[in-house]
Protein backbone atom coordinates (compact mmCIF):
# COMPACT_ATOMS: atom_id res chain seq x y z
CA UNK A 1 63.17 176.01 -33.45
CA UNK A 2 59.97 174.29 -32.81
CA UNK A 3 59.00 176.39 -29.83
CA UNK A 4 59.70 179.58 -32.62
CA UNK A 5 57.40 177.58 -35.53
CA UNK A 6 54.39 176.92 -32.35
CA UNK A 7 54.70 180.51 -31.14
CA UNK A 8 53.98 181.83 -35.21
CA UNK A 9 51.60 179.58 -35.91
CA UNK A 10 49.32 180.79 -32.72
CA UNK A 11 50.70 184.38 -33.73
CA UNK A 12 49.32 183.76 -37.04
CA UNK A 13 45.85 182.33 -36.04
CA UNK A 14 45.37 184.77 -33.72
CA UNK A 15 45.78 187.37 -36.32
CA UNK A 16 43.39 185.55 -38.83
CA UNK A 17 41.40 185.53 -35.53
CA UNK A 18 41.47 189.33 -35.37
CA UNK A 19 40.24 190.12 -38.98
CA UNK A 20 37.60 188.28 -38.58
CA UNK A 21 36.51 190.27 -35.43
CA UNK A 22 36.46 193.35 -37.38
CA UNK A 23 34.95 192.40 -40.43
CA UNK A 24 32.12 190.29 -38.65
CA UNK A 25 31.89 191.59 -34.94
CA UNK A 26 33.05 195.14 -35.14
CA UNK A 27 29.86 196.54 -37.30
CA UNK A 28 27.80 195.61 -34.50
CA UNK A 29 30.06 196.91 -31.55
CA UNK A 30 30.10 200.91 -29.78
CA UNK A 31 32.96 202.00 -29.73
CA UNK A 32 33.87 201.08 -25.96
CA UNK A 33 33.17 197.26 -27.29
CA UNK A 34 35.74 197.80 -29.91
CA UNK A 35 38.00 199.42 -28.23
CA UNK A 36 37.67 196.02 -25.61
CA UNK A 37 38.32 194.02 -28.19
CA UNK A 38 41.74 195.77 -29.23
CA UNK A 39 43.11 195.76 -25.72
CA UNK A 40 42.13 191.75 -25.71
CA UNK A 41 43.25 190.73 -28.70
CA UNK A 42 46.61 193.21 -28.56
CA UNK A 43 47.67 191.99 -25.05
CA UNK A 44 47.22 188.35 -26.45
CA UNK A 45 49.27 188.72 -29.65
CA UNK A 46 51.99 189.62 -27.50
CA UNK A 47 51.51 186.83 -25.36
CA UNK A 48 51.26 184.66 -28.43
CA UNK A 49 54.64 185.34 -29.29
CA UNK A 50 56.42 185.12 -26.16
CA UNK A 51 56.35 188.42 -24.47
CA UNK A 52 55.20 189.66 -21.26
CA UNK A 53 54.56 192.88 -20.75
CA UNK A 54 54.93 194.89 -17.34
CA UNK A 55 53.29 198.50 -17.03
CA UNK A 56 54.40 201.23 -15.00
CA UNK A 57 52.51 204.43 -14.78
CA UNK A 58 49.08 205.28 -16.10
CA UNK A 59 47.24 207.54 -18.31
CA UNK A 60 45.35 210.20 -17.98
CA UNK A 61 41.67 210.19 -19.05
CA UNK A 62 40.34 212.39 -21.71
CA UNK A 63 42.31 213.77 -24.65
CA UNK A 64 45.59 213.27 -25.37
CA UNK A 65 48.62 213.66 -26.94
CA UNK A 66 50.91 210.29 -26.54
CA UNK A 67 54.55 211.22 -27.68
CA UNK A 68 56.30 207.37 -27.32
CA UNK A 69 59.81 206.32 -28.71
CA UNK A 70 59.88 203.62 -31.32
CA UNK A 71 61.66 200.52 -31.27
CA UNK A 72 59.24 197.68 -33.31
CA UNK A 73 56.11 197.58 -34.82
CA UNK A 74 55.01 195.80 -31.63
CA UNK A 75 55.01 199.11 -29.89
CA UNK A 76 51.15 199.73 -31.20
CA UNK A 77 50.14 196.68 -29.91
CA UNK A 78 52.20 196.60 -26.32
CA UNK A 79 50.04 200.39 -25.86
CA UNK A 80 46.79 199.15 -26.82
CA UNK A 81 46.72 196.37 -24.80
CA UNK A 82 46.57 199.20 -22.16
CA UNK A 83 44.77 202.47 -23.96
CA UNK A 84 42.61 200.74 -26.84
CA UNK A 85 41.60 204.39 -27.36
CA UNK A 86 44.61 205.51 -29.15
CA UNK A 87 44.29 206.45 -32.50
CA UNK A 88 48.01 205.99 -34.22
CA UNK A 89 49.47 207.92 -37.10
CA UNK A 90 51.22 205.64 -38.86
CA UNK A 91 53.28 205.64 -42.21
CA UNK A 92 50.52 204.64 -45.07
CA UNK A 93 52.68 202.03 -46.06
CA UNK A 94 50.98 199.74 -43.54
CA UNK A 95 47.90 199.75 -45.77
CA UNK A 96 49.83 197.70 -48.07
CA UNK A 97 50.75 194.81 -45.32
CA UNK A 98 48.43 191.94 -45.54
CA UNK A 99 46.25 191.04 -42.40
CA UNK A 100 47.76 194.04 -40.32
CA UNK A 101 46.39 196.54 -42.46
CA UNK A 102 42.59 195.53 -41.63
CA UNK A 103 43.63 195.52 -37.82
CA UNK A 104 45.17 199.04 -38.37
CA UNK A 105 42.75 200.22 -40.01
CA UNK A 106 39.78 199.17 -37.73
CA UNK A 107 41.66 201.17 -34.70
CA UNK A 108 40.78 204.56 -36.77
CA UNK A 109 44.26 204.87 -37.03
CA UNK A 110 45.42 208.32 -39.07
CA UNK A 111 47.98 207.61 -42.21
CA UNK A 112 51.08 209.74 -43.19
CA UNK A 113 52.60 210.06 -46.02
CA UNK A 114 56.16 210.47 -45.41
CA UNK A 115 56.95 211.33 -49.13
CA UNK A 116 55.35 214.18 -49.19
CA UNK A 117 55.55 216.96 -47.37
CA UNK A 118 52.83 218.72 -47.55
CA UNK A 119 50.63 215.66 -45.62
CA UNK A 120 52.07 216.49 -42.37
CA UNK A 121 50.12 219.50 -42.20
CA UNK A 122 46.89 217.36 -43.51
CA UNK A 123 47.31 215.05 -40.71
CA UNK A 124 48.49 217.99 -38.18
CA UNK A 125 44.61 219.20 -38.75
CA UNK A 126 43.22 215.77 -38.22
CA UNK A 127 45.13 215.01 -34.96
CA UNK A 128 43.68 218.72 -33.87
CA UNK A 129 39.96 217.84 -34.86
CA UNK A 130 40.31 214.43 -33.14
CA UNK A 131 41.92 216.14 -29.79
CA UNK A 132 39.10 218.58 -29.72
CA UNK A 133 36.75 215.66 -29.97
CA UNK A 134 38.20 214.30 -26.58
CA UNK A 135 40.22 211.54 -28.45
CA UNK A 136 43.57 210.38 -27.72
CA UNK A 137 46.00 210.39 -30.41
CA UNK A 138 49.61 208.51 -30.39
CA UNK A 139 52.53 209.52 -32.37
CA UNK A 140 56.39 208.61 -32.62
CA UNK A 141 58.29 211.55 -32.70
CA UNK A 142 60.88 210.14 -34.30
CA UNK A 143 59.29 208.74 -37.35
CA UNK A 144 61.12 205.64 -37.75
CA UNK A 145 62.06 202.92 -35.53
CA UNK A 146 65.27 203.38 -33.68
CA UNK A 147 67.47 200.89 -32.20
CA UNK A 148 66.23 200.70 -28.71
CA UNK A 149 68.82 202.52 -25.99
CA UNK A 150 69.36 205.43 -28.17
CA UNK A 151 67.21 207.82 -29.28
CA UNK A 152 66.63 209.06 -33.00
CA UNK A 153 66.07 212.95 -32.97
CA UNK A 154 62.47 213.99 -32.50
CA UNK A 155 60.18 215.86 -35.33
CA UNK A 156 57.97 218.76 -33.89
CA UNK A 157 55.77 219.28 -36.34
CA UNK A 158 52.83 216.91 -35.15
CA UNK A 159 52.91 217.97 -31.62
CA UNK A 160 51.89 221.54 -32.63
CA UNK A 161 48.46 219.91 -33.06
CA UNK A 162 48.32 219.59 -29.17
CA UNK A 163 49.72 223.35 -28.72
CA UNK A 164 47.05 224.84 -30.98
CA UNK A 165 44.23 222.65 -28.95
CA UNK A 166 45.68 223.10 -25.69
CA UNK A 167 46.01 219.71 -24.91
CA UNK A 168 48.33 217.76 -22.82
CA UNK A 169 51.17 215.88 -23.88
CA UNK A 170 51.94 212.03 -22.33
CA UNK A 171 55.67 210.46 -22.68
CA UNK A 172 55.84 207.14 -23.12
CA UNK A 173 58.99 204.52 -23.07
CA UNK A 174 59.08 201.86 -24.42
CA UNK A 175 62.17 198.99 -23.75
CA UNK A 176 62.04 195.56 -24.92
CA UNK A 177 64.34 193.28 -22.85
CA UNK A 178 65.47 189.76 -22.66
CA UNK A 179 67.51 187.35 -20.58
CA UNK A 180 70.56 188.71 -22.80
CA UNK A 181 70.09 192.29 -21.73
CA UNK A 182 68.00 195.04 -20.91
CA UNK A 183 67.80 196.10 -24.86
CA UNK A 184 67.11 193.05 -26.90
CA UNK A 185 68.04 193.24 -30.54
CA UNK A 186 65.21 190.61 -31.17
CA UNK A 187 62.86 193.48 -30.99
CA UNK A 188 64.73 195.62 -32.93
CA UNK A 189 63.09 196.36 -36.29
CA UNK A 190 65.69 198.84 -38.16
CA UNK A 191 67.14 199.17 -41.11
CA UNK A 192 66.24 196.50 -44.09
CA UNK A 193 64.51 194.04 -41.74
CA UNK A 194 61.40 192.76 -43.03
CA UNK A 195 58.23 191.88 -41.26
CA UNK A 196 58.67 188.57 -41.60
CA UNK A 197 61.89 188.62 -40.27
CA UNK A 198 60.94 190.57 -37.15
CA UNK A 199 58.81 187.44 -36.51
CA UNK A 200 60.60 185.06 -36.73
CA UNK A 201 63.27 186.88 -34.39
CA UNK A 202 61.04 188.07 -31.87
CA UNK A 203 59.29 184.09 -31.89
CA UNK A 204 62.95 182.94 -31.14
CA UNK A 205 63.56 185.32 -28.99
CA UNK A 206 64.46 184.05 -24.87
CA UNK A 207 62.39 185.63 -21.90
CA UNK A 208 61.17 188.60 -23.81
CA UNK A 209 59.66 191.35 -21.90
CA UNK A 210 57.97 194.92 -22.84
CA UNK A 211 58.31 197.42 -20.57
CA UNK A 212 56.18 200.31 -21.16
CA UNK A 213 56.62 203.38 -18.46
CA UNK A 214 53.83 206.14 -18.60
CA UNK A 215 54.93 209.74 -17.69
CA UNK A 216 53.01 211.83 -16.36
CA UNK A 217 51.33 214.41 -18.89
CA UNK A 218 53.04 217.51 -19.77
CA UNK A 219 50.90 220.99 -20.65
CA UNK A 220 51.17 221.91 -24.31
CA UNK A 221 49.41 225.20 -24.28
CA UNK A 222 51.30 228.21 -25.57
CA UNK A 223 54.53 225.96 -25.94
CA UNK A 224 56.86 226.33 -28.60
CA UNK A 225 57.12 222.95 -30.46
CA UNK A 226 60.65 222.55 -30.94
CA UNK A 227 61.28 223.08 -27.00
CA UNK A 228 58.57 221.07 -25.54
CA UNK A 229 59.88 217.99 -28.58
CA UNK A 230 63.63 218.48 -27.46
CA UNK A 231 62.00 218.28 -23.51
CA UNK A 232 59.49 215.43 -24.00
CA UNK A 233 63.38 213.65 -25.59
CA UNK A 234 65.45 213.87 -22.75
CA UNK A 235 62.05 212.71 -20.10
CA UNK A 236 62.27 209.92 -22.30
CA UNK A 237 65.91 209.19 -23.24
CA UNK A 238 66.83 209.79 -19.15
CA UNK A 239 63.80 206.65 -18.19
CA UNK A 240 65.53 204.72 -20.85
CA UNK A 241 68.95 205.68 -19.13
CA UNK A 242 67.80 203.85 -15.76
């Protein structure tokens, strides 16, 4: 219990920590210093609240399409502390969540709106202008957070942003283990779990690790969406296998 209340407490200061980097620091900053600063301070939130986190695999330089599966809302944070360049799309709701949203935010990350339909398509065109920029751009194919050694079913519709650009596609897999197992249901962050409870789970959580594998990229160009999603699923559902 009291290792749980030190680990949010230095969780929690290191987030006030991080607002205050972007609001007062970040003006100043090019974007490579910026993008510094997110792989510090992301790499030291998860070390704030326990977790360790072994990589496997790089990425590839230049523009990018990064295709991971979801498991918590620490995912964002266990890949920047590794590519600060990628630019999420994320739910809008996270505008709404006090503290994070500001750190969100300041990693130019894109929002969805998941209620209506026609803002895929908006943010299909954005993920396409930022590609062609020579950005890299993450997304979770399957939309929501899953429980961790099975896979949700992936949505296409986003990746056709890397098929009309020509771009290359990455896998990544994400696994958060602990000394219970190789899927720890601390991590988990399904169904009505708050974020506040995800914290104080993951701060009691025992020998937590994120392991974060990076395939190697995949050409998008000419591919039909639905076949290079249902591919870019099993790469990643057979990693999570071993």
């Amino acid at each position: 219990m009291l290792r749980a209340v030190w680990r949010l407490s230095r969780a929690v200061l290191h987030g006030v920590h991080g607002v205050l980097i972007v609001l007062l620091v970040f003006p100043s900053l090019p974007r490579a210093g910026r993008r510094a600063r997110i792989a510090w301070w992301s790499a030291k939130m998860l070390r704030m609240l326990g977790l360790r986190l072994e990589v496997r695999g790089s990425f590839k330089p230049g523009a990018k399409l990064i295709a991971a599966n979801h498991v918590s809302w620490l995912d964002i944070m266990a890949i920047h502390a590794v590519c600060p360049e990628a630019r999420f799309v994320s739910k809008a709701d996270v505008q709404q969540w006090p503290l994070v949203n500001r750190l969100v935010a300041s990693a130019e990350t894109l929002y969805l709106e998941r209620e209506k339909r026609r803002d895929a398509l908006r943010v299909m065109h954005q993920i396409a202008e930022a590609l062609k920029a020579g950005d890299t751009v993450a997304v979770f194919p399957e939309g929501t957070t899953g429980p961790g050694p099975e896979l949700l079913p992936f949505h296409a519709n986003l990746l056709q942003s890397a098929i009309a650009t020509g771009t290359p596609v990455q896998p990544v897999v994400l696994r958060f283990a602990d000394r219970h197992g190789p899927f720890s249901t601390a991590a988990q962050f399904v169904g009505e779990t708050t974020l506040k409870q995800s914290l104080w789970l993951l701060a009691r959580g025992e020998g937590l690790v994120v392991h974060l594998t990076v395939l190697p990229p995949q050409g998008s160009e000419h591919a039909d969406r639905r076949a290079l999603s249902e591919y870019l699923r099993e790469l990643i559902a057979a990693e999570l296998a071993v």
